[in-house]
PDB file of N, CA and C in Angstrom:
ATOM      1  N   UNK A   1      23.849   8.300 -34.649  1.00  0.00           N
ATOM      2  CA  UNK A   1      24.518   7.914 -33.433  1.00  0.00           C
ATOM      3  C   UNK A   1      24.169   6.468 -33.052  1.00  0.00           C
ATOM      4  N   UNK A   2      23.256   6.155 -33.604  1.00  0.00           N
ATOM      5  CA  UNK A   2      22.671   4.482 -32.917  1.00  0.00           C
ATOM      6  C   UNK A   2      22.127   4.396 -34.523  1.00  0.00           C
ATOM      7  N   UNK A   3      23.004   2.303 -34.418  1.00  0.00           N
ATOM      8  CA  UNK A   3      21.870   1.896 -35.261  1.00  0.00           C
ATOM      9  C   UNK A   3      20.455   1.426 -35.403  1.00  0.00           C
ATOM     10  N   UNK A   4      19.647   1.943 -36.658  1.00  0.00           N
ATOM     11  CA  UNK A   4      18.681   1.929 -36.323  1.00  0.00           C
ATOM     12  C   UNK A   4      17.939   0.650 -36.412  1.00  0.00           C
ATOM     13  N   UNK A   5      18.497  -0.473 -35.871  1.00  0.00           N
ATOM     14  CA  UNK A   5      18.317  -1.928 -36.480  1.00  0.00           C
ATOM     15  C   UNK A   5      16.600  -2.932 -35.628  1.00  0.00           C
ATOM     16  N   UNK A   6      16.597  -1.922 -34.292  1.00  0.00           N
ATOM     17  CA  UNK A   6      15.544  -2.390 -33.565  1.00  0.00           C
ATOM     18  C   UNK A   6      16.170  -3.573 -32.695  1.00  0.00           C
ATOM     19  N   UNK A   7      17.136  -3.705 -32.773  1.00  0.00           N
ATOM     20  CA  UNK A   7      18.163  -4.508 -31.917  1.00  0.00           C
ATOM     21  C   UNK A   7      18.510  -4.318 -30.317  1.00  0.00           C
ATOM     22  N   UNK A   8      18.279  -4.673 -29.361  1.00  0.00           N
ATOM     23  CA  UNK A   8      18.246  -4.481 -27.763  1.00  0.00           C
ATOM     24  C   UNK A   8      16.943  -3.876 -27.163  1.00  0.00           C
ATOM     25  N   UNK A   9      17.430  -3.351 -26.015  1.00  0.00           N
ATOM     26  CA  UNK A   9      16.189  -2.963 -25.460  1.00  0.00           C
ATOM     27  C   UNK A   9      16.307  -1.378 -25.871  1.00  0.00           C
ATOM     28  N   UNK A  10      15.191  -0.630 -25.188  1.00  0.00           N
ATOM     29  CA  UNK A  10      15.039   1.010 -25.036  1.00  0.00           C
ATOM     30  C   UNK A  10      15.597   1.332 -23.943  1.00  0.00           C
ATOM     31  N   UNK A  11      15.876   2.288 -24.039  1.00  0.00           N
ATOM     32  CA  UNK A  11      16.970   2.973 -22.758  1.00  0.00           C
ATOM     33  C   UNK A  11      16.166   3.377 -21.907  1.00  0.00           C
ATOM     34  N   UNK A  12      16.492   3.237 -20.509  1.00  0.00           N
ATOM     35  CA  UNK A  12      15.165   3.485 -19.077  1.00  0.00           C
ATOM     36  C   UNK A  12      16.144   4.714 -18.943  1.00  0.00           C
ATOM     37  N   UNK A  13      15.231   5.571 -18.549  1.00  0.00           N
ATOM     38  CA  UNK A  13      15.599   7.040 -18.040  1.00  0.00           C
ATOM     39  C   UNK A  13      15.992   6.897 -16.374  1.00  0.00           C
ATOM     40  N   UNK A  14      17.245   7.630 -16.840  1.00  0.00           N
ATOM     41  CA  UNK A  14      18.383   7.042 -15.438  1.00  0.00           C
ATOM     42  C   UNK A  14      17.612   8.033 -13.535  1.00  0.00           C
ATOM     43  N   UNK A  15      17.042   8.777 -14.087  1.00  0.00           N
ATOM     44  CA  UNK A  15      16.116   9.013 -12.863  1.00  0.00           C
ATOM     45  C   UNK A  15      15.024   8.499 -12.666  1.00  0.00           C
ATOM     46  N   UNK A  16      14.418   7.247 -13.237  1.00  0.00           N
ATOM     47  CA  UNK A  16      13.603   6.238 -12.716  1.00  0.00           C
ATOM     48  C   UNK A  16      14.708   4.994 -12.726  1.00  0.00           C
ATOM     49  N   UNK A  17      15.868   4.407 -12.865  1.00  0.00           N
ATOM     50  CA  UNK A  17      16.558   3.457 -12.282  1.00  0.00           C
ATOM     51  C   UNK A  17      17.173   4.313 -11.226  1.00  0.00           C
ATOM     52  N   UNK A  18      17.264   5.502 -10.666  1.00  0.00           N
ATOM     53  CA  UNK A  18      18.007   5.915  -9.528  1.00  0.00           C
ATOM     54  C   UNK A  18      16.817   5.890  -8.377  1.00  0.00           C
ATOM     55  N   UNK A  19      15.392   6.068  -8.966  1.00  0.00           N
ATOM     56  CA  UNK A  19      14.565   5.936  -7.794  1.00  0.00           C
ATOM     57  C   UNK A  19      14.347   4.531  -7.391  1.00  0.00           C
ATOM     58  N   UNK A  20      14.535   3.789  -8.409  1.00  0.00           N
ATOM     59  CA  UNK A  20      14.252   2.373  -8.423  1.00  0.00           C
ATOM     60  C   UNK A  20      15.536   1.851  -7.468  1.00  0.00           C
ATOM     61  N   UNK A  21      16.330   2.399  -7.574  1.00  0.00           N
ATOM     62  CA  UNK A  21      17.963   2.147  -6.228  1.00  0.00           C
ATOM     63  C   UNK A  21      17.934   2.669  -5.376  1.00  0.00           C
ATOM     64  N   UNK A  22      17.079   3.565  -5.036  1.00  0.00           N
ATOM     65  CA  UNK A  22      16.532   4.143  -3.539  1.00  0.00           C
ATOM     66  C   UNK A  22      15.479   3.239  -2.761  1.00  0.00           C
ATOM     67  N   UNK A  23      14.763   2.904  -3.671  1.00  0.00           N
ATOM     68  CA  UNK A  23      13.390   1.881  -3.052  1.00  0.00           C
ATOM     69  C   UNK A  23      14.035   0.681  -2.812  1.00  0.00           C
ATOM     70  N   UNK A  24      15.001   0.047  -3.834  1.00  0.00           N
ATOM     71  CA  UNK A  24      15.726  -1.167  -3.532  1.00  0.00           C
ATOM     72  C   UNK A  24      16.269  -0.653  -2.311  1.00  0.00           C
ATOM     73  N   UNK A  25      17.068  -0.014  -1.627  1.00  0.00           N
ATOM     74  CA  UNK A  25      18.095   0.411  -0.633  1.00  0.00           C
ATOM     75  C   UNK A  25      17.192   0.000   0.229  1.00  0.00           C
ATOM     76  N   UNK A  26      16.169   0.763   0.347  1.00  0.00           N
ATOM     77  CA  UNK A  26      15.434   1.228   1.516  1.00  0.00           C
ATOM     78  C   UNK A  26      15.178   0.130   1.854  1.00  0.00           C
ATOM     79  N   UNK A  27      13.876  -1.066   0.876  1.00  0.00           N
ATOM     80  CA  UNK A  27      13.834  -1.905   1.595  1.00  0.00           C
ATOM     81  C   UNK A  27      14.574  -3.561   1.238  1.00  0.00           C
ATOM     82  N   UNK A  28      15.559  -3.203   1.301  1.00  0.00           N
ATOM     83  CA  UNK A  28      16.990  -4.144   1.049  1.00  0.00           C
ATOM     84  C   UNK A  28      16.772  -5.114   0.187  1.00  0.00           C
ATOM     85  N   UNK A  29      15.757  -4.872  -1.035  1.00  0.00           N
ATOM     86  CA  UNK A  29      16.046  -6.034  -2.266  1.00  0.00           C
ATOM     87  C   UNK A  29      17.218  -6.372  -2.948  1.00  0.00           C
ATOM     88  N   UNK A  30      17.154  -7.445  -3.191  1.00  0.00           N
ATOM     89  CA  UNK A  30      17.819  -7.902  -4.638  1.00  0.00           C
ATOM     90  C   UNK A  30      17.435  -7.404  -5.869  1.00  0.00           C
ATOM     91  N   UNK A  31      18.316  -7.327  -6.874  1.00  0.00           N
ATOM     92  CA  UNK A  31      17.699  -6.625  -7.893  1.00  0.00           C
ATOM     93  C   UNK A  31      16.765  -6.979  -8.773  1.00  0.00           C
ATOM     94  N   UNK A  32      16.617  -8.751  -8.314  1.00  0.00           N
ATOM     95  CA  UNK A  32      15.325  -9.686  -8.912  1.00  0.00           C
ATOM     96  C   UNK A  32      14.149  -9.399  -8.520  1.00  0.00           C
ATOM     97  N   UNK A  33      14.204  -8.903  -7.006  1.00  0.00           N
ATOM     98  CA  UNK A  33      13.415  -8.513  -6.139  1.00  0.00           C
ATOM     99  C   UNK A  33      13.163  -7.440  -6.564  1.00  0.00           C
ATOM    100  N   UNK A  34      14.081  -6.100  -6.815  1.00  0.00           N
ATOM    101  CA  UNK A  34      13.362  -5.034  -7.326  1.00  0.00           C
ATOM    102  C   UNK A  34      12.714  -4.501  -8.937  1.00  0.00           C
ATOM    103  N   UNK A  35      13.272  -5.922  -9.841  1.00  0.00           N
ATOM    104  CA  UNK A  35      12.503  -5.479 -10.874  1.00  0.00           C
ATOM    105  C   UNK A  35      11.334  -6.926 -10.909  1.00  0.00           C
ATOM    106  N   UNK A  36      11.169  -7.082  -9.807  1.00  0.00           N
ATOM    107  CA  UNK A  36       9.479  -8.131  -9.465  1.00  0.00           C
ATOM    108  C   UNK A  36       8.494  -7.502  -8.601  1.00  0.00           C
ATOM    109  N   UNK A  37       8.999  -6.454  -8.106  1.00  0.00           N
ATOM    110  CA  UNK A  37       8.678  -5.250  -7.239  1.00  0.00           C
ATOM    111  C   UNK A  37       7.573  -4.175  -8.153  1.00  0.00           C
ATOM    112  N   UNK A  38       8.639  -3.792  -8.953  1.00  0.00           N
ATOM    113  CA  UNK A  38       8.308  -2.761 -10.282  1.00  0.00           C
ATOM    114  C   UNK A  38       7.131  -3.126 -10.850  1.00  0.00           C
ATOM    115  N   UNK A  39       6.910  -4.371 -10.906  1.00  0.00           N
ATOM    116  CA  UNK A  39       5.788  -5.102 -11.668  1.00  0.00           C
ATOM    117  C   UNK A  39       4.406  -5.363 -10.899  1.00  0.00           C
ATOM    118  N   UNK A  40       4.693  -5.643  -9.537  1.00  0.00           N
ATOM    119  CA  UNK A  40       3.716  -6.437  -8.597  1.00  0.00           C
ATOM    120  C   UNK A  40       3.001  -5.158  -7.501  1.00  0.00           C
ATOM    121  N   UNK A  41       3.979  -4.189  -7.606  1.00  0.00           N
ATOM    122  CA  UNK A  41       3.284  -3.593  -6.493  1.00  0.00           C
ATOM    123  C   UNK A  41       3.140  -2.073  -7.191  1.00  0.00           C
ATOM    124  N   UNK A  42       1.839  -1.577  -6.762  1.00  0.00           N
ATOM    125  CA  UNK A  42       1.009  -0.115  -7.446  1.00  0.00           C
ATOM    126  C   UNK A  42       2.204   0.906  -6.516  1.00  0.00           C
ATOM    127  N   UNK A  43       2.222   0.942  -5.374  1.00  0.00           N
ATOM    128  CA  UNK A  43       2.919   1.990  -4.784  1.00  0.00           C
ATOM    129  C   UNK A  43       4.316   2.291  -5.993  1.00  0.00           C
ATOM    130  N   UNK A  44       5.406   1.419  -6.142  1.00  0.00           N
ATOM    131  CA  UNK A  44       6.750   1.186  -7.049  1.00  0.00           C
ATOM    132  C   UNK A  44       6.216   1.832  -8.569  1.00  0.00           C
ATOM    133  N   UNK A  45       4.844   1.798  -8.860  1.00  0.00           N
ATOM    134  CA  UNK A  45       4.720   1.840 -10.374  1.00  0.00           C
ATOM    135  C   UNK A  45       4.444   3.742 -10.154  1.00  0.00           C
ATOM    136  N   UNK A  46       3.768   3.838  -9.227  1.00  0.00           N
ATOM    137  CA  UNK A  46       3.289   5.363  -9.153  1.00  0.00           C
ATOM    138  C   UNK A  46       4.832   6.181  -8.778  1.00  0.00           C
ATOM    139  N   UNK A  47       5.418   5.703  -8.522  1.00  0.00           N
ATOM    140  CA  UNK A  47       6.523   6.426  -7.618  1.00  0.00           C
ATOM    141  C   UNK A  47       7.467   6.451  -9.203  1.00  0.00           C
ATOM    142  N   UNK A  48       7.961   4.892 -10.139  1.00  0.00           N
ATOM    143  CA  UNK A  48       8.523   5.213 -10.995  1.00  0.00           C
ATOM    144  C   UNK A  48       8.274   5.592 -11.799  1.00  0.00           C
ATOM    145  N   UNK A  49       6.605   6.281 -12.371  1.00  0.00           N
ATOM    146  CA  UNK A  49       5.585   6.993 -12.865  1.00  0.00           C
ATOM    147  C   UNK A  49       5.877   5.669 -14.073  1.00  0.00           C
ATOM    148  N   UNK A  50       5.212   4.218 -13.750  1.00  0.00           N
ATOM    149  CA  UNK A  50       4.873   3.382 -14.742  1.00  0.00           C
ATOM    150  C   UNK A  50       3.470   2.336 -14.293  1.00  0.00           C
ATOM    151  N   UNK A  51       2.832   3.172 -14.316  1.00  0.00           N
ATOM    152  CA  UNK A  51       1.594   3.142 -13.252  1.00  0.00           C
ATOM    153  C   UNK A  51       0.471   1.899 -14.322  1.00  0.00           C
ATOM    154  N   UNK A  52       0.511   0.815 -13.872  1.00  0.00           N
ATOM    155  CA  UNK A  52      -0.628  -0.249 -14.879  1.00  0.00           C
ATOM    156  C   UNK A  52       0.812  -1.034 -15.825  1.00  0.00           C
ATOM    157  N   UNK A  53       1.882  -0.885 -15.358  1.00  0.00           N
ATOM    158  CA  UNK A  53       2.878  -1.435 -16.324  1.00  0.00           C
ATOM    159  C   UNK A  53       2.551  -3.401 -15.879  1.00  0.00           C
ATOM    160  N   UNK A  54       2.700  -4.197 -17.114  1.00  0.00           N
ATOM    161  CA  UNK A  54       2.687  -5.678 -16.740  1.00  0.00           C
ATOM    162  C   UNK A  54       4.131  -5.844 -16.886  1.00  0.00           C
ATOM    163  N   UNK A  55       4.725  -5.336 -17.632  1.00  0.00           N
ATOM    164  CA  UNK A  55       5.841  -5.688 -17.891  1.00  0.00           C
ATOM    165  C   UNK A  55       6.868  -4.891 -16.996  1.00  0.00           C
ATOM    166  N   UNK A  56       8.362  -5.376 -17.040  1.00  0.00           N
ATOM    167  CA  UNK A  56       9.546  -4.683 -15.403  1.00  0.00           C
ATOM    168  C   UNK A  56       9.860  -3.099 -16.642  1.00  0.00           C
ATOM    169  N   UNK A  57       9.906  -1.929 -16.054  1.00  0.00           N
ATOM    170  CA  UNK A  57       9.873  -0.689 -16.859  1.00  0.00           C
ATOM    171  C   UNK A  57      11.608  -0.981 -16.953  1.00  0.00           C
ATOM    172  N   UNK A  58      12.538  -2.121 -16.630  1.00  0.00           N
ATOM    173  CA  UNK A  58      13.802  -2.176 -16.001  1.00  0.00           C
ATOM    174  C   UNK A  58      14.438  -3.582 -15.812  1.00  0.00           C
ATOM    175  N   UNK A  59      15.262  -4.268 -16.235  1.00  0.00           N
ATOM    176  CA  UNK A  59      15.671  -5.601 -16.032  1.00  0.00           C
ATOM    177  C   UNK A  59      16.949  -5.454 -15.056  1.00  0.00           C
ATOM    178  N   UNK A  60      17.264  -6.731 -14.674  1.00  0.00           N
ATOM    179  CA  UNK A  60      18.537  -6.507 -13.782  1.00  0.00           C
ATOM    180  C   UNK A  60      19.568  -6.394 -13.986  1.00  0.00           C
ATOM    181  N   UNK A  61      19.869  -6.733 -15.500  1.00  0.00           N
ATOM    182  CA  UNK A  61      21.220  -6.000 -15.815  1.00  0.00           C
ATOM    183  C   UNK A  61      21.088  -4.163 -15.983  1.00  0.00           C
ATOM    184  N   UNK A  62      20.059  -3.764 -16.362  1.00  0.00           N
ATOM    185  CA  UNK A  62      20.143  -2.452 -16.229  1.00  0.00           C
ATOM    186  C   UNK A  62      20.276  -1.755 -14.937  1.00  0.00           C
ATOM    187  N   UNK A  63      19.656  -2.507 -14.161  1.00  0.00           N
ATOM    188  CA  UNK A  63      19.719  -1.490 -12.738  1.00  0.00           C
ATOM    189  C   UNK A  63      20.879  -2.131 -12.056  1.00  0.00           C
ATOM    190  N   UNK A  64      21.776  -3.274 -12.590  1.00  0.00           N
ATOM    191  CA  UNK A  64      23.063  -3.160 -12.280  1.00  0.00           C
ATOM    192  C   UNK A  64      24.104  -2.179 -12.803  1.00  0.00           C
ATOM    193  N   UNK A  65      23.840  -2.252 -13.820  1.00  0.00           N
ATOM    194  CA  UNK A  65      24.645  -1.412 -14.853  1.00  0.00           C
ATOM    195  C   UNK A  65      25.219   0.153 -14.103  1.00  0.00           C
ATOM    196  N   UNK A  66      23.833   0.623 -14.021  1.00  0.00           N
ATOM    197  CA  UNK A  66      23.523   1.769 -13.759  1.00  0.00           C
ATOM    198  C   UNK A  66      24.180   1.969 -12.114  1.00  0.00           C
ATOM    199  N   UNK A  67      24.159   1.060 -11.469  1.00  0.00           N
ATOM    200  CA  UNK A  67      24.720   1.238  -9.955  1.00  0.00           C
ATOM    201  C   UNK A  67      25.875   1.110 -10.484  1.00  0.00           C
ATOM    202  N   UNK A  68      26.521   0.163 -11.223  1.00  0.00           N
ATOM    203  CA  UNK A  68      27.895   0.216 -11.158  1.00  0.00           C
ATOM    204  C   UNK A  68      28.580   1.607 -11.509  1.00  0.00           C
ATOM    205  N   UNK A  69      27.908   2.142 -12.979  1.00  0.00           N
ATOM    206  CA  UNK A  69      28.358   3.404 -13.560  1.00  0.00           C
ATOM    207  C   UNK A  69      27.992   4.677 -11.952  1.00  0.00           C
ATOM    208  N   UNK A  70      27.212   4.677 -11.684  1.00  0.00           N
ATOM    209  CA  UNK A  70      26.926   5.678 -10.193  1.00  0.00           C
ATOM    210  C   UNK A  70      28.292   5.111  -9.529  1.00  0.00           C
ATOM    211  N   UNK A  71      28.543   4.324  -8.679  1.00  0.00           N
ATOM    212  CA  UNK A  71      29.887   3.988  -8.328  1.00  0.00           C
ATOM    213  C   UNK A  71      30.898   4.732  -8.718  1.00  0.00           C
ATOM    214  N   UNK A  72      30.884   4.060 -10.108  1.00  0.00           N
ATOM    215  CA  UNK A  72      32.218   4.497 -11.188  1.00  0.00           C
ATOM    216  C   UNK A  72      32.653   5.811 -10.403  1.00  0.00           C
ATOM    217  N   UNK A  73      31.698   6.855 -10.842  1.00  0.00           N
ATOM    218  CA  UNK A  73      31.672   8.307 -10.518  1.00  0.00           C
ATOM    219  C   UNK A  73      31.426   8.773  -9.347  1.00  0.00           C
ATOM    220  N   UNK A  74      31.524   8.014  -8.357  1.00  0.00           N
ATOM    221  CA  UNK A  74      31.058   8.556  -6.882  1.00  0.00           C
ATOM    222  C   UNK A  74      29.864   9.630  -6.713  1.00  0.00           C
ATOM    223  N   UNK A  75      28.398   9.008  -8.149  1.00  0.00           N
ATOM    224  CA  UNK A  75      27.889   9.524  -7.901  1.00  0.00           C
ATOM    225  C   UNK A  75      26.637   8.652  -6.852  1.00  0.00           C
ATOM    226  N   UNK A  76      26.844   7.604  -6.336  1.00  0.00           N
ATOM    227  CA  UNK A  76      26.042   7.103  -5.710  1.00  0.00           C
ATOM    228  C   UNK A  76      25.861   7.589  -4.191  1.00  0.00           C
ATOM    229  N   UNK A  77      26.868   8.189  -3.485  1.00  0.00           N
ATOM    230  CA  UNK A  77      26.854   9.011  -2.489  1.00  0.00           C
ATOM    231  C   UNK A  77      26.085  10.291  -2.546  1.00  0.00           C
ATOM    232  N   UNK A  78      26.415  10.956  -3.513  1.00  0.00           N
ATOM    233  CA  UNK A  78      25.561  12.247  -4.047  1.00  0.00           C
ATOM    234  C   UNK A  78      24.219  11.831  -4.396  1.00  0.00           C
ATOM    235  N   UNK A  79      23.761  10.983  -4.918  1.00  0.00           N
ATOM    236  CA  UNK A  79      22.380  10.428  -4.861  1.00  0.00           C
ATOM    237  C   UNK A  79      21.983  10.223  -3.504  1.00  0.00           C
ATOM    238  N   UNK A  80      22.376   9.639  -2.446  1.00  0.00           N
ATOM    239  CA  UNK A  80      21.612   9.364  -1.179  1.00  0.00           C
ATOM    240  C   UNK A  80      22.424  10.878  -0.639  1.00  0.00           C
ATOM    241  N   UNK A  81      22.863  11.788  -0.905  1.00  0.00           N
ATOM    242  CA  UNK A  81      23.179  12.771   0.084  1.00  0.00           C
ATOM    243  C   UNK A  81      22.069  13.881  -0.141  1.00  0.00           C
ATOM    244  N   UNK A  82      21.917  13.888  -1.926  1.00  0.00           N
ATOM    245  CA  UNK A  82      21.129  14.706  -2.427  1.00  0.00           C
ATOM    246  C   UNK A  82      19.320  14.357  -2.191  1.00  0.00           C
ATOM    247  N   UNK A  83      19.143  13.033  -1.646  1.00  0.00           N
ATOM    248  CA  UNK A  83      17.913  12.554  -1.249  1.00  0.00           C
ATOM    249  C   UNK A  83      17.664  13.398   0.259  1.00  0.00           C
ATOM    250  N   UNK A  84      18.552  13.308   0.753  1.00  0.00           N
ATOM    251  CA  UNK A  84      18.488  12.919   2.434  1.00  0.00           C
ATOM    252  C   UNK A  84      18.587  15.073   2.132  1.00  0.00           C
ATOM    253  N   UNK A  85      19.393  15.638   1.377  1.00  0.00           N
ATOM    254  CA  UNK A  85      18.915  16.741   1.513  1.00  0.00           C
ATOM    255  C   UNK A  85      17.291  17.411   1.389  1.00  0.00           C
ATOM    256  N   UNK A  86      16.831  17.088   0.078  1.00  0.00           N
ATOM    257  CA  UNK A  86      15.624  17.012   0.031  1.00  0.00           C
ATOM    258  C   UNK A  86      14.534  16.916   0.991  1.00  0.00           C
ATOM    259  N   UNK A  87      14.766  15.608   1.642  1.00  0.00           N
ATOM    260  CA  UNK A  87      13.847  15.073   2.699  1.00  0.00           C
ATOM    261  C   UNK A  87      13.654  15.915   3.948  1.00  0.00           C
ATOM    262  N   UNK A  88      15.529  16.244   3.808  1.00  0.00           N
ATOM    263  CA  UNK A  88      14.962  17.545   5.479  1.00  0.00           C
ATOM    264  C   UNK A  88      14.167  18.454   5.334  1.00  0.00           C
ATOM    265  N   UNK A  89      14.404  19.469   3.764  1.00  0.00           N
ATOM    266  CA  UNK A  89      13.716  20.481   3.262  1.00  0.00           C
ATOM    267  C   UNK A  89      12.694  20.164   3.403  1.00  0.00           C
ATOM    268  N   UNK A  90      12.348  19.268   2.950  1.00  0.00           N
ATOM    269  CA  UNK A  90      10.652  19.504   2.835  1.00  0.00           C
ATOM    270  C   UNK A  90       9.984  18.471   4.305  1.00  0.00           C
ATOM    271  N   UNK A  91      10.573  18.311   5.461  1.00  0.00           N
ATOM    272  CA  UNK A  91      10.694  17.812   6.493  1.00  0.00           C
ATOM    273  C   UNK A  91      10.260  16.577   6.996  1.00  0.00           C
ATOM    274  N   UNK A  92      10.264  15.968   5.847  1.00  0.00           N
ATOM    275  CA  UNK A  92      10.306  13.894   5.944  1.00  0.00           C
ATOM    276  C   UNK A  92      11.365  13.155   6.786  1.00  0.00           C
ATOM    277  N   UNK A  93      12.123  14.082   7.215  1.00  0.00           N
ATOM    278  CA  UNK A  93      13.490  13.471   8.435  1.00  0.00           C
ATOM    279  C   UNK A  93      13.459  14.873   9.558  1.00  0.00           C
ATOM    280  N   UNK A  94      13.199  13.705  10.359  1.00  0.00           N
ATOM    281  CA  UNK A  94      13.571  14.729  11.826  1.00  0.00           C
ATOM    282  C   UNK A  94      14.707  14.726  12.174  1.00  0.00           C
ATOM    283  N   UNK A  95      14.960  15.218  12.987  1.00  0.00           N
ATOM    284  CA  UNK A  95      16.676  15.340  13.487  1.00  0.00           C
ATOM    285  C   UNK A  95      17.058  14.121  14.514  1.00  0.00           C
ATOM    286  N   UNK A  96      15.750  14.215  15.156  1.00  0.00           N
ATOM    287  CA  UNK A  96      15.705  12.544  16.562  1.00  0.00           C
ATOM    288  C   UNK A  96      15.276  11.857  15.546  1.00  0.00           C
ATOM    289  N   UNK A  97      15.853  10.417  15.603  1.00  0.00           N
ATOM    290  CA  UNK A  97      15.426   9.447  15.490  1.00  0.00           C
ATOM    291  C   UNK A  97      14.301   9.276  16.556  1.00  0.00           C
ATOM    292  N   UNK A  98      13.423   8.165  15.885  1.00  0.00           N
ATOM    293  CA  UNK A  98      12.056   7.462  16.445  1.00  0.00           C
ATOM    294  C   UNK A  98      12.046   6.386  17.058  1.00  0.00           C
ATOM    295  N   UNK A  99      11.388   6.618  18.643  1.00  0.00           N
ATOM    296  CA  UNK A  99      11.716   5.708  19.379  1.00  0.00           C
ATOM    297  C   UNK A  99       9.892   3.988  18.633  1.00  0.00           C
ATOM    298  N   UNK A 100      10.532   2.688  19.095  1.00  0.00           N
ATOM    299  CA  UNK A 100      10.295   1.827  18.262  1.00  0.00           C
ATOM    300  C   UNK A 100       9.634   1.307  20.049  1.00  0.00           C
ATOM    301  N   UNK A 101       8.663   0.935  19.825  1.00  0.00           N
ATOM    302  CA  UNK A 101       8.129   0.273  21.084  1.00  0.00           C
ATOM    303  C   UNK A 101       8.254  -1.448  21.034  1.00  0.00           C
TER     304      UNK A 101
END
């Protein structure tokens, strides 16, 4: 199915570029920003389970790629619907919003 030439990169497993587009969302990077993120900060490496990585587990054409194809399929809604389900379950979202002093 693939040649075996050693030619491009390795394929990132599309549920660590979908968490990696949740953390971007959340806190409104660029995608330069989120694969300099991936690299620089321990919280991003534990979360995309690439924990001591020097190198981005992800470049920015991939985690474009990958948003565009989510698009494509309107599965990028189902990703933040299927988050935000989660979160109530296990009760990381209240129903009130939080008042901000």
């Amino acid at each position: 199915m693939y040649r075996g030439t050693g030619a491009g990169m390795e394929p990132v497993p599309p549920g660590q570029l979908a968490m990696a587009l949740l953390l971007q969302g959340y806190l409104g990077l660029s995608d330069w920003d989120a694969v300099e993120t991936a690299v620089m900060d321990l919280r991003w490496q534990m979360v995309l389970g690439c924990l001591g990585a020097t190198e981005p587990p992800f470049s920015q054409g991939a985690l474009q790629d990958f948003r565009e194809r989510l698009i494509a399929h309107d599965m990028d809604r189902r990703l933040l619907e299927r988050t935000v389900e989660l979160a109530k379950r296990r009760g990381a979202l209240s129903r009130r919003p939080r008042r901000t002093r």
